[in-house]
N, C-alpha and C. Protein backbone atom coordinates (compact mmCIF):
# COMPACT_ATOMS: atom_id res chain seq x y z
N UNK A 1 0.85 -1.17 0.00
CA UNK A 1 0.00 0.00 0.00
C UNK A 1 0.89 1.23 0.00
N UNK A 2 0.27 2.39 -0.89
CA UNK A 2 1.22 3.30 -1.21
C UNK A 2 0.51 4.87 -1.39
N UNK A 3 1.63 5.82 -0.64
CA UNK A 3 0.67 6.80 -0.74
C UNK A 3 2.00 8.00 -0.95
N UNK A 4 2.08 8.74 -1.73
CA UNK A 4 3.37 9.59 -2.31
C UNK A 4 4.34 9.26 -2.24
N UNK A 5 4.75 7.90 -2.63
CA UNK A 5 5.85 6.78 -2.76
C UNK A 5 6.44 6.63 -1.87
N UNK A 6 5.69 5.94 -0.99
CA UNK A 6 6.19 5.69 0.38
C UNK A 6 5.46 4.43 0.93
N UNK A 7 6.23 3.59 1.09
CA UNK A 7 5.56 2.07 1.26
C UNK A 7 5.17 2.26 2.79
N UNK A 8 3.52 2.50 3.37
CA UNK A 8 3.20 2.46 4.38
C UNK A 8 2.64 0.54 5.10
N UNK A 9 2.23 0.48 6.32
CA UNK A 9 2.25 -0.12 6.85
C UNK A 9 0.32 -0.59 6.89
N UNK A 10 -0.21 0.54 6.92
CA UNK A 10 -1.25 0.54 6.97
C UNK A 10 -1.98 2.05 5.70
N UNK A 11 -2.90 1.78 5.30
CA UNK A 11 -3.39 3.11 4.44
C UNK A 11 -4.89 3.04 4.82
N UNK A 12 -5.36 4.25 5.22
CA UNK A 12 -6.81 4.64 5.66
C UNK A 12 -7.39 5.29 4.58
N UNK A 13 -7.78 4.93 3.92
CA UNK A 13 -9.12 6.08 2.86
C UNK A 13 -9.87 6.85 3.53
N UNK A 14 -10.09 8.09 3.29
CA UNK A 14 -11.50 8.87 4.57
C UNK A 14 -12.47 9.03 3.21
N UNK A 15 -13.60 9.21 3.92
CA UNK A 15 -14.79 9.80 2.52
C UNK A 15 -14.70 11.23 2.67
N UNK A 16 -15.05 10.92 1.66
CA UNK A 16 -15.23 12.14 0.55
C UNK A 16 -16.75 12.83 0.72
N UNK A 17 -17.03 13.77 1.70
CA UNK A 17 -18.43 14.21 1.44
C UNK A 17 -19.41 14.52 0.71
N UNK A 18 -18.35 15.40 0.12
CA UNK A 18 -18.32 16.45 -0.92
C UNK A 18 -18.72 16.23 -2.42
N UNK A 19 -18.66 14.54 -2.84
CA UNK A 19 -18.80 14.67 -3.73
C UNK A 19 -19.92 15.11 -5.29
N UNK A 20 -21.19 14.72 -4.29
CA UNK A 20 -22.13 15.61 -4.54
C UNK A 20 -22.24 16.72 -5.03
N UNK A 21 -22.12 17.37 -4.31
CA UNK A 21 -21.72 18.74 -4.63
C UNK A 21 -20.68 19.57 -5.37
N UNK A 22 -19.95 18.49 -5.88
CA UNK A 22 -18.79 18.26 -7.16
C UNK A 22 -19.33 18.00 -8.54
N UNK A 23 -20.14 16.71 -8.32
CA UNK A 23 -20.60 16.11 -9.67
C UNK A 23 -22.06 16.87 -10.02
N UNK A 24 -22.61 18.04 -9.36
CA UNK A 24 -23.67 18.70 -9.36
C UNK A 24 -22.99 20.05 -10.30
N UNK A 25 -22.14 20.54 -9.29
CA UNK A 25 -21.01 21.67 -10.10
C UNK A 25 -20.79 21.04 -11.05
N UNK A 26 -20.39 20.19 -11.37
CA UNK A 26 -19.66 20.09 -12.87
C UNK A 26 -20.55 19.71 -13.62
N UNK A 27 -22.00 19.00 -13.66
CA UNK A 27 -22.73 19.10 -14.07
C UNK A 27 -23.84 20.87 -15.03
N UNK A 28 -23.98 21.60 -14.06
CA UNK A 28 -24.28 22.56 -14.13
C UNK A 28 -22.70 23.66 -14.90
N UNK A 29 -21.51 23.41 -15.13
CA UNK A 29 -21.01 23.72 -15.88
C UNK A 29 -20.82 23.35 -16.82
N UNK A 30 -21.02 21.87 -17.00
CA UNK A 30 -21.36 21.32 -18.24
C UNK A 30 -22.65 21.78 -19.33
N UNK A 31 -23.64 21.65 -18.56
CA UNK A 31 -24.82 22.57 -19.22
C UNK A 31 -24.50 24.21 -19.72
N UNK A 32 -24.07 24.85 -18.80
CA UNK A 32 -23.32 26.29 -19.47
C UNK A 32 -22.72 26.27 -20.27
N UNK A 33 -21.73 25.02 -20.45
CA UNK A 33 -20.64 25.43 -21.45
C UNK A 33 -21.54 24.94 -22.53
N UNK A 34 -22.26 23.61 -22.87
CA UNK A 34 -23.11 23.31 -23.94
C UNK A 34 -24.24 24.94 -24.59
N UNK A 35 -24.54 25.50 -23.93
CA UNK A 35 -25.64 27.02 -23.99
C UNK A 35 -24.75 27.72 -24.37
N UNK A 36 -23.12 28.33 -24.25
CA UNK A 36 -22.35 28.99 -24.40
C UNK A 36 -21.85 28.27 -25.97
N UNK A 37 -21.32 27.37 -26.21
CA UNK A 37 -21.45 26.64 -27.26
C UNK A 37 -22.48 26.88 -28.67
N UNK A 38 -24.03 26.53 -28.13
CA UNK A 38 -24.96 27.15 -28.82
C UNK A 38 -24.80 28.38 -29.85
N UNK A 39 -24.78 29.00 -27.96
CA UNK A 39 -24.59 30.51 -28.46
C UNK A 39 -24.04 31.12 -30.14
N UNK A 40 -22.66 30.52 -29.88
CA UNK A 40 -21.39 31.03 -30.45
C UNK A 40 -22.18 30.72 -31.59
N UNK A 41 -22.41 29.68 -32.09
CA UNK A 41 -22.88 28.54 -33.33
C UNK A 41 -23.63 29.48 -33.65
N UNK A 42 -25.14 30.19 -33.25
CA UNK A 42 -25.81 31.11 -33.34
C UNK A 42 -25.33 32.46 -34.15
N UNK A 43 -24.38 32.38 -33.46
CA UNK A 43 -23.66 33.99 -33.82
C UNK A 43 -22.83 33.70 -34.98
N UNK A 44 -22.19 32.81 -35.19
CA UNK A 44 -21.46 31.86 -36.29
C UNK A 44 -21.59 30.52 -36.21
N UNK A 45 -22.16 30.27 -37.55
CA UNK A 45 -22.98 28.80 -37.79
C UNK A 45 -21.57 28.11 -38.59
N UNK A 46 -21.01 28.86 -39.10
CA UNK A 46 -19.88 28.07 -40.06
C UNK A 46 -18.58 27.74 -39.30
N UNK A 47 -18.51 28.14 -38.33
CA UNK A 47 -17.30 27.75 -37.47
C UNK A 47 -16.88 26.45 -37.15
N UNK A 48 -16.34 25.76 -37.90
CA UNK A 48 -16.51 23.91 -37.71
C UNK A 48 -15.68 23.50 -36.25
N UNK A 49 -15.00 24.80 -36.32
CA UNK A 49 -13.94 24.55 -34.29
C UNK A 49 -14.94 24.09 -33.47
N UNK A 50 -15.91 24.93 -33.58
CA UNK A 50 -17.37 25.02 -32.27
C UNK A 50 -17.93 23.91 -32.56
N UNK A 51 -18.22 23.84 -33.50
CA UNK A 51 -18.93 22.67 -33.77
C UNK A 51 -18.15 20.96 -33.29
N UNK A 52 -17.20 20.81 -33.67
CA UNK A 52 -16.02 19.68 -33.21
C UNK A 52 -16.12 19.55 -31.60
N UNK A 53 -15.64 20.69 -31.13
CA UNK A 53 -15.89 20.83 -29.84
C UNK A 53 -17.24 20.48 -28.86
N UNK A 54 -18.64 20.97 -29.37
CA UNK A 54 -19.90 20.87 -28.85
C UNK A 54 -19.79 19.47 -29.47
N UNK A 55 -19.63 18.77 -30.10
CA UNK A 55 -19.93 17.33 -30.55
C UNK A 55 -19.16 16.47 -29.62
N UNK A 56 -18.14 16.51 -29.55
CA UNK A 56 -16.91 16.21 -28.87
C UNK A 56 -17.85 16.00 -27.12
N UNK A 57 -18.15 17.47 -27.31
CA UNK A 57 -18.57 17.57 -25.66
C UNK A 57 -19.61 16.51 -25.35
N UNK A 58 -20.72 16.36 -26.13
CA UNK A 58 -21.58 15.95 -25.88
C UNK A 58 -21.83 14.52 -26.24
N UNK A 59 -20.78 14.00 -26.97
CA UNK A 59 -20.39 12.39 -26.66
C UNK A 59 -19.89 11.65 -25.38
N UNK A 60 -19.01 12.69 -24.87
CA UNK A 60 -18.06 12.30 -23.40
C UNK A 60 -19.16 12.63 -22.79
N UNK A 61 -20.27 13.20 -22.84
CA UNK A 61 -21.50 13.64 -21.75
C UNK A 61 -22.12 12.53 -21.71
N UNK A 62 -22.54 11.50 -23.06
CA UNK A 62 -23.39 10.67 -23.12
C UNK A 62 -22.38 9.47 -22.45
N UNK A 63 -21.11 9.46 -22.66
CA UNK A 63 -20.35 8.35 -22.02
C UNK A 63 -20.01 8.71 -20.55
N UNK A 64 -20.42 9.84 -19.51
CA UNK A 64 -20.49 10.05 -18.52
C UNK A 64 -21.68 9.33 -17.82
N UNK A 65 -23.05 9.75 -18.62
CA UNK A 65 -24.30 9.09 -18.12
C UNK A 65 -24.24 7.82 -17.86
N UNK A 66 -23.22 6.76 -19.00
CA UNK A 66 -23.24 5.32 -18.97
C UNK A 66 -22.61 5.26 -18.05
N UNK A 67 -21.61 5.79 -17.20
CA UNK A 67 -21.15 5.83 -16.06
C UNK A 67 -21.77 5.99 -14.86
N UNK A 68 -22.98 6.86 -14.95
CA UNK A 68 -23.84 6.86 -13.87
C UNK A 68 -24.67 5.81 -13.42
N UNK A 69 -25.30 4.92 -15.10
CA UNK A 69 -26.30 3.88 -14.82
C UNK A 69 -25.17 3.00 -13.99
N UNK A 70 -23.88 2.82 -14.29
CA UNK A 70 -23.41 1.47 -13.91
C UNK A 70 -22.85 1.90 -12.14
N UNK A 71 -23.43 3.20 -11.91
CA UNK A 71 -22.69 3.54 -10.17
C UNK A 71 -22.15 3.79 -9.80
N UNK A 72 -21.04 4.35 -11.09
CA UNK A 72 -19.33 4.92 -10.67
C UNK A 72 -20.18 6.85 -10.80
N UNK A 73 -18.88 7.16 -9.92
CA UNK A 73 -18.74 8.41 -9.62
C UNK A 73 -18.81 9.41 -10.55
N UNK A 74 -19.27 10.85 -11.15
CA UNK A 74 -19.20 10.90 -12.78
C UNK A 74 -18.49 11.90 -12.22
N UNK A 75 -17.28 12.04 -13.08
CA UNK A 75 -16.46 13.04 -13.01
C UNK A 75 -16.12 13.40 -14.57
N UNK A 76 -16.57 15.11 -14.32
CA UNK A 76 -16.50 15.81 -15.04
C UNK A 76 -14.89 16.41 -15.87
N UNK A 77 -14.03 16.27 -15.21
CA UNK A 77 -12.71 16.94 -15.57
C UNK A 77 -12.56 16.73 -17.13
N UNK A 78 -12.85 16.06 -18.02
CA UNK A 78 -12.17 15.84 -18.71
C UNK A 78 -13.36 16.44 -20.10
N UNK A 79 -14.54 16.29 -19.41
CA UNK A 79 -15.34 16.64 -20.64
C UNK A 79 -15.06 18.82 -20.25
N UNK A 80 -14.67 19.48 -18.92
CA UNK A 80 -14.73 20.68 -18.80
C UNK A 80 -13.03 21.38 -19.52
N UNK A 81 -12.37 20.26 -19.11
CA UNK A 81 -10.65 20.23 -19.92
C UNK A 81 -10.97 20.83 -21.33
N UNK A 82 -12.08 19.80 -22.39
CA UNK A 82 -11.74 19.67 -23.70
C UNK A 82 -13.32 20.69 -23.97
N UNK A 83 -14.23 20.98 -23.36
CA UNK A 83 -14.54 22.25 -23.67
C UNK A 83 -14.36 23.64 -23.28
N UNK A 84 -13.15 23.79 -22.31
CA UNK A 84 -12.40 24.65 -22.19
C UNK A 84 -11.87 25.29 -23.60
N UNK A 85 -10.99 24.12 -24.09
CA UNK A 85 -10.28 24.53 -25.09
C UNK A 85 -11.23 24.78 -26.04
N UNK A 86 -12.16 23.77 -26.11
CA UNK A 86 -13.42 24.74 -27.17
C UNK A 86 -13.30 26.00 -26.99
N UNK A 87 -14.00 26.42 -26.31
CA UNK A 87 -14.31 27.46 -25.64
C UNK A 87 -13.60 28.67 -26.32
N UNK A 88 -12.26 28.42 -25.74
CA UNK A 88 -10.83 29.29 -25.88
C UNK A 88 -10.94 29.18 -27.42
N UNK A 89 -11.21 28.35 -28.63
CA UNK A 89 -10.59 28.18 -29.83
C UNK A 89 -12.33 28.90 -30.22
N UNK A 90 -13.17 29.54 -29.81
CA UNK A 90 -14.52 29.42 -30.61
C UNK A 90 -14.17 31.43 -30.29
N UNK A 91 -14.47 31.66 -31.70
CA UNK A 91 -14.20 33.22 -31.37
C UNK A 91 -15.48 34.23 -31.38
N UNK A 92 -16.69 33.87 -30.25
CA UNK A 92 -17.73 34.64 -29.44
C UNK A 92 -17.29 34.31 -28.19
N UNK A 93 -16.74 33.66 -27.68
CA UNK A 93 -16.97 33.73 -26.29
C UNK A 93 -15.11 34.16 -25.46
N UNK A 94 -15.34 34.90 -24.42
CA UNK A 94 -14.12 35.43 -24.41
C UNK A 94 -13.31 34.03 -23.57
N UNK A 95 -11.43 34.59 -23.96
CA UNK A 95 -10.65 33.47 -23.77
C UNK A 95 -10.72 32.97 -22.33
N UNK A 96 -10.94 34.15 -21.31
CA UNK A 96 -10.71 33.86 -20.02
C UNK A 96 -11.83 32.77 -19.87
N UNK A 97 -12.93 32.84 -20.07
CA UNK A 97 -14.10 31.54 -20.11
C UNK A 97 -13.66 30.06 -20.31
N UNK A 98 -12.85 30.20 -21.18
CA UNK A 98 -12.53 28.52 -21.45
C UNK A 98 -11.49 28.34 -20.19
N UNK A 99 -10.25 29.12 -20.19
CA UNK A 99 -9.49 29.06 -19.31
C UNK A 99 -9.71 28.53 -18.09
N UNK A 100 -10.81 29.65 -17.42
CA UNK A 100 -11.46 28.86 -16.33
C UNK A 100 -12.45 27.24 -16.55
N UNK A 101 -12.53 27.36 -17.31
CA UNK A 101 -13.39 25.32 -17.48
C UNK A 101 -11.79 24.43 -17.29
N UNK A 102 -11.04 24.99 -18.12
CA UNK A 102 -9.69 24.29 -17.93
C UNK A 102 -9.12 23.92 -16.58
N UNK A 103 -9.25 25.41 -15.44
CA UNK A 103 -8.78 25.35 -14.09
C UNK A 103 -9.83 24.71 -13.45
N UNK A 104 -10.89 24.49 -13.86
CA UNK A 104 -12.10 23.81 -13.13
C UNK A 104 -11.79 22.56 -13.34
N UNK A 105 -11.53 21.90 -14.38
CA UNK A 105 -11.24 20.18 -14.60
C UNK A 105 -10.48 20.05 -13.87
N UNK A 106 -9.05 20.76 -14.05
CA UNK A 106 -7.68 20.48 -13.13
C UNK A 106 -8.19 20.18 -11.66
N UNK A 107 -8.64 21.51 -11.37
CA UNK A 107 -9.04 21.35 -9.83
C UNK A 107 -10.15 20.51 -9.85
N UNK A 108 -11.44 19.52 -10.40
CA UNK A 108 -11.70 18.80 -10.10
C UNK A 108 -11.05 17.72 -9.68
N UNK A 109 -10.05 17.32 -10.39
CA UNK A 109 -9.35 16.00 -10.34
C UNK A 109 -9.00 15.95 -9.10
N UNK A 110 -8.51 16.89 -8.43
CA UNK A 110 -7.76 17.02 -7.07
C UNK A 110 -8.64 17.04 -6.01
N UNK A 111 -10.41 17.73 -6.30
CA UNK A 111 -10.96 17.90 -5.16
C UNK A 111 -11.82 16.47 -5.24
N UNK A 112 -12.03 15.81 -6.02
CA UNK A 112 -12.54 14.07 -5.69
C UNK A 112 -11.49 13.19 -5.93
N UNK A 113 -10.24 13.45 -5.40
CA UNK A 113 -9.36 12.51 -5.18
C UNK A 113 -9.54 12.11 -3.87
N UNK A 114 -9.33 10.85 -3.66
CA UNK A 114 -9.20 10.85 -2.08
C UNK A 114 -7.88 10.63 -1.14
N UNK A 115 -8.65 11.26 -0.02
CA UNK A 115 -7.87 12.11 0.71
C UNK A 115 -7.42 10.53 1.81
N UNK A 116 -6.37 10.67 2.13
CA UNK A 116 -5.44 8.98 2.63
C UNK A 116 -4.56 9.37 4.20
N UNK A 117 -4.37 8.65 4.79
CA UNK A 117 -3.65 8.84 6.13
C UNK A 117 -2.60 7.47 5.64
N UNK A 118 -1.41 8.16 5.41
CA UNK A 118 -0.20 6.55 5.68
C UNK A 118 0.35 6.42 6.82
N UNK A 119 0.08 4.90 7.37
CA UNK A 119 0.68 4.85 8.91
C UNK A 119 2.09 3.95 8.62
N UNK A 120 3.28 4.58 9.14
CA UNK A 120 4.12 3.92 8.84
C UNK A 120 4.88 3.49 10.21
N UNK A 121 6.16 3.04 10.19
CA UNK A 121 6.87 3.20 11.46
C UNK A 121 7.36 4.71 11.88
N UNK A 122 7.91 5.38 10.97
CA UNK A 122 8.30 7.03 11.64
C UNK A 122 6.92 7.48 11.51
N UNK A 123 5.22 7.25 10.92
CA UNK A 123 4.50 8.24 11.69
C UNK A 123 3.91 8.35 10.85
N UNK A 124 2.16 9.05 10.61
CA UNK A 124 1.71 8.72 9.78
C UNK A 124 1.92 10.47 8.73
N UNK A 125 1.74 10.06 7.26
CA UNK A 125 1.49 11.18 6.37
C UNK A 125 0.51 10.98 5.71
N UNK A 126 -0.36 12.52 5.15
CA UNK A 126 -1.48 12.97 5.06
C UNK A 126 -1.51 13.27 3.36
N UNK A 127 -2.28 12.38 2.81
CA UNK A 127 -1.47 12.55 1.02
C UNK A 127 -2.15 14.17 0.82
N UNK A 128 -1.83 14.60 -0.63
CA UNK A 128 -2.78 15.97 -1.01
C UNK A 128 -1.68 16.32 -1.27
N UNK A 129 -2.44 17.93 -1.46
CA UNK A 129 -1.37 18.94 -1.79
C UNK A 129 -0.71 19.76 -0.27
N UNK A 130 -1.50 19.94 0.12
CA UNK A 130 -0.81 20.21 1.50
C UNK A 130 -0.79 19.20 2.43
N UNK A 131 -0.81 17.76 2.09
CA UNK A 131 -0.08 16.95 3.16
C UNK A 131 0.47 17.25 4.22
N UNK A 132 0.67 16.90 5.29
CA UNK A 132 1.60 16.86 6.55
C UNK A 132 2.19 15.25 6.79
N UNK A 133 2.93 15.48 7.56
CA UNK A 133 3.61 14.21 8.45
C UNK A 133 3.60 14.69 10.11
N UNK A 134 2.71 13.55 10.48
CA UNK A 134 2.67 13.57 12.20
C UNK A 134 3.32 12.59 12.57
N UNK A 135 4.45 12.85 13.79
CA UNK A 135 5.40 12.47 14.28
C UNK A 135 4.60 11.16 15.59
N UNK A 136 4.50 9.91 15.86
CA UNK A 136 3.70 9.15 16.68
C UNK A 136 4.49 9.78 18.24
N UNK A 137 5.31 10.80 17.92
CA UNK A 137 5.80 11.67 19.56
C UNK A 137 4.77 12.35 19.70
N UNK A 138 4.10 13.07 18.62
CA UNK A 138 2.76 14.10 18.77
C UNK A 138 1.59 13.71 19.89
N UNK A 139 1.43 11.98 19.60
CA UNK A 139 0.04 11.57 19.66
C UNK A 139 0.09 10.98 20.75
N UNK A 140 -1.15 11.41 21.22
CA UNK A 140 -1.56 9.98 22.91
C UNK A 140 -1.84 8.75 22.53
N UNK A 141 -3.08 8.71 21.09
CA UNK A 141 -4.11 7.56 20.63
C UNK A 141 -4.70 7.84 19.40
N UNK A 142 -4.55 6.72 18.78
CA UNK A 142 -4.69 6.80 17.15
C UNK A 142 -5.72 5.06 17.34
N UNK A 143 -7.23 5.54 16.74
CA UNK A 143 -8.33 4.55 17.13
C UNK A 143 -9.11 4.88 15.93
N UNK A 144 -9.46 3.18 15.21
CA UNK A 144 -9.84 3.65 14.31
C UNK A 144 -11.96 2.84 14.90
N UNK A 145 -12.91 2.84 15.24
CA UNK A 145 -14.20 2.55 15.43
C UNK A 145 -15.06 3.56 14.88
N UNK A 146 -15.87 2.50 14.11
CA UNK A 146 -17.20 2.61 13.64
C UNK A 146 -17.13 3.58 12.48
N UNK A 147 -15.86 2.84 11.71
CA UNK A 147 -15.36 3.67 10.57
C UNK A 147 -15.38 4.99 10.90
N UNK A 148 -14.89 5.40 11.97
CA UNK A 148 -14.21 6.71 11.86
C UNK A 148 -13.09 6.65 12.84
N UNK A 149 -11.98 7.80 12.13
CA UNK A 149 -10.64 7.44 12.77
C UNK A 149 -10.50 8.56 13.62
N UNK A 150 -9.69 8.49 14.16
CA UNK A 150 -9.54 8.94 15.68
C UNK A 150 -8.01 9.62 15.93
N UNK A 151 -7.35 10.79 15.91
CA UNK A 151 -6.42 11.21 15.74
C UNK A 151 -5.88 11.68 16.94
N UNK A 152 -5.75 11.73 18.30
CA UNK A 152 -5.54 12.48 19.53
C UNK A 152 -4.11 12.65 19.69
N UNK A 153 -3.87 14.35 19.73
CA UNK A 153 -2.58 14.81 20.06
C UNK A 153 -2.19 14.90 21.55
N UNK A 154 -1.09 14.98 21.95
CA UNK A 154 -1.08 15.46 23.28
C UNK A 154 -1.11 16.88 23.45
N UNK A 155 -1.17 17.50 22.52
CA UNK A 155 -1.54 19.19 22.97
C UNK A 155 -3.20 19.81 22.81
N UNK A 156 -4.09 18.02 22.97
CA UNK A 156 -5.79 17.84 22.86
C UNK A 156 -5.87 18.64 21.55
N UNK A 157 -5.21 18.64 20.61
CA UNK A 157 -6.13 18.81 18.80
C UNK A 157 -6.78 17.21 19.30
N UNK A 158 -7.57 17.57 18.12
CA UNK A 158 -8.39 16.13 17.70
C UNK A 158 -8.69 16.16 16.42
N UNK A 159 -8.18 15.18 15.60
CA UNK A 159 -8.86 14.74 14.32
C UNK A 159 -10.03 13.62 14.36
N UNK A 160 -11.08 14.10 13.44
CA UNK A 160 -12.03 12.82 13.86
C UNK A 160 -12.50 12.87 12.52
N UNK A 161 -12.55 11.91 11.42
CA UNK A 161 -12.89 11.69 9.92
C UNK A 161 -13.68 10.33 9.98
N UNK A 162 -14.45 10.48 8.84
CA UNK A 162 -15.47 9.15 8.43
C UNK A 162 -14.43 8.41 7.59
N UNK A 163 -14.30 7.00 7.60
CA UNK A 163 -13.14 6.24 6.71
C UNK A 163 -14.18 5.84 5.55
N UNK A 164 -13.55 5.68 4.69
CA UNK A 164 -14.48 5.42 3.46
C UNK A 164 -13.46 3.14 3.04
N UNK A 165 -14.41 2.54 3.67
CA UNK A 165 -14.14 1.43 3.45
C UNK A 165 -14.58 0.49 2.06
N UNK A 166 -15.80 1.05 1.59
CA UNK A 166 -16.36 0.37 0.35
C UNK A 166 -15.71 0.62 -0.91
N UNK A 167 -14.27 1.33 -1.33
CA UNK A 167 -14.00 1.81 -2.05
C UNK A 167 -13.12 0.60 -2.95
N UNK A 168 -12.25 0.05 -2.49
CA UNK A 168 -11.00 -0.79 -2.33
C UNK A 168 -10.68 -2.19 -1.63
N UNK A 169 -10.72 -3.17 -2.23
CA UNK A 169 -10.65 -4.28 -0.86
C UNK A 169 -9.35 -4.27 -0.80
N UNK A 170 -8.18 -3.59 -1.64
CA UNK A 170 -6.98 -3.36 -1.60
C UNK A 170 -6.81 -2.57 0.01
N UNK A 171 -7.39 -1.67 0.01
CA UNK A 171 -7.06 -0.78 1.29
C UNK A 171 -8.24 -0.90 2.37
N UNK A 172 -9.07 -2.11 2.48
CA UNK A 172 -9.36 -3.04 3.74
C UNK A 172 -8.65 -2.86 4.57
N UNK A 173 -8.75 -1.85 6.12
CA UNK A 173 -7.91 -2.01 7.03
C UNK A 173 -9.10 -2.80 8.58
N UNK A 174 -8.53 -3.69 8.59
CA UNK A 174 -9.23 -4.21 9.48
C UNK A 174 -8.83 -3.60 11.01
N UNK A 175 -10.15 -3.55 11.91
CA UNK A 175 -9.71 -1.69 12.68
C UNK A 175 -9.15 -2.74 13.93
N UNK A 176 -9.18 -3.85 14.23
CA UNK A 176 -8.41 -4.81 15.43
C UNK A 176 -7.07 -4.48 15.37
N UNK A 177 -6.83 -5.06 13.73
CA UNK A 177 -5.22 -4.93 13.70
C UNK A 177 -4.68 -3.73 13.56
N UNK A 178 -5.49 -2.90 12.77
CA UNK A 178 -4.85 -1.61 12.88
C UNK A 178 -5.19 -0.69 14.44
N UNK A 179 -5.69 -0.91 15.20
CA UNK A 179 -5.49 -0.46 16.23
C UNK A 179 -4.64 -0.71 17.45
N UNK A 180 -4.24 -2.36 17.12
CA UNK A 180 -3.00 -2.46 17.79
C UNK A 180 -2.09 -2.15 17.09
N UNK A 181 -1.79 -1.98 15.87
CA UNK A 181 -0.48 -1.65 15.50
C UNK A 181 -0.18 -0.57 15.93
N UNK A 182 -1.35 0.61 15.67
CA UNK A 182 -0.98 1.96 16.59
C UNK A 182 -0.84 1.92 18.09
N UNK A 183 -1.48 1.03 18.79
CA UNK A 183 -1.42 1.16 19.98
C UNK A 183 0.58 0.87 20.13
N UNK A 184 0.93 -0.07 19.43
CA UNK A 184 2.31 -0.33 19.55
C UNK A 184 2.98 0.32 18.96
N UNK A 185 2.99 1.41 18.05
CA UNK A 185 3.80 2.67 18.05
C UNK A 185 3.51 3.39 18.97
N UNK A 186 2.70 3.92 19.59
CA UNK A 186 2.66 4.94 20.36
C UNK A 186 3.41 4.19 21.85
N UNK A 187 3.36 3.60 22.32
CA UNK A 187 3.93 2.46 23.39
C UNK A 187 5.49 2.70 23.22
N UNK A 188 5.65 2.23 21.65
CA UNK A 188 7.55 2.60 21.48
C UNK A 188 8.02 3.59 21.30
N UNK A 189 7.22 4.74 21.60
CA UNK A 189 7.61 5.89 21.05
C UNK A 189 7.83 6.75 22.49
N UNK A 190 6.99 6.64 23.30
CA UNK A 190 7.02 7.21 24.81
C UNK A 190 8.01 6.70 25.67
């Protein structure tokens, strides 16, 4: 198990709340950019860029939906990526518009990635972009029940997250063993 190339001991998945409210956003920018699309076509019908592009878009839309019937997560990044660049290449709509669909895919990818705790022997690290590494000197008790994990510093912070278990039977942490393993770092560490 691996989390910013670092062979951990144990790896925790947390859920993702949020994602809802991701695949709703990108939904609803998807529809804008298709109306913005329109638009342009409207204003210039002969533009075959716009046209490539809105076609383009709205195939990866229909192969998003088949993604929905079958239960996977629909993520937008890639259909807001490639009508970005529509966007940017269609000359009614201004450049900064596509640009931003572009920074919107990017930053989708990152905000329904999930977010990981690696427990190793020096301590666990926090994947992302602003990651940390907590030192097992920090901590009193690291408990993982009723799928949620349990982070206690000795200067009383508290982390307390929902684990997201249904994701992976790869990253199955069974919370017996992983709670003694922490119990036995924190033991060797004091």
């Amino acid at each position: 198990m691996a989390t910013q190339n670092k062979i951990h001991d144990f790896v925790v998945v947390l859920k993702n709340k949020h994602l809802g409210t991701i695949e709703t956003t990108g939904l609803l920018l998807v529809i804008l950019m298709n109306i913005l699309f329109t638009t342009s076509l409207y204003w210039n019908p002969d533009d075959t860029g716009t046209w490539f592009f809105l076609i383009c878009s709205l195939l990866i839309l229909i192969g998003t939906f088949f993604d929905k019937k079958k239960h996977k997560h629909i993520r937008y990044s890639t259909l807001l990526i490639v009508g970005g660049i529509g966007l940017i290449n269609s000359t009614f709509i201004p450049f900064f518009i596509g640009l931003l669909y572009i920074v919107s895919g990017i930053m989708e990818k990152y905000m329904i990635a999930k977010k990981e705790f690696g427990f190793s022997q020096e301590g666990i690290i926090e994947n992302g972009i602003l990651g940390r590494k907590i030192r097992w000197e920090e901590l009193s008790n690291v408990i993982i029940k009723d799928q949620l994990l349990t982070i206690d510093f000795k200067n009383n912070k508290l982390i307390q997250i929902e684990t997201d278990d249904e994701e992976d039977d790869e990253y199955e942490v069974d919370d017996d063993e992983f709670n003694t393993y922490c119990r036995n770092r924190l033991v060797h560490k004091e």
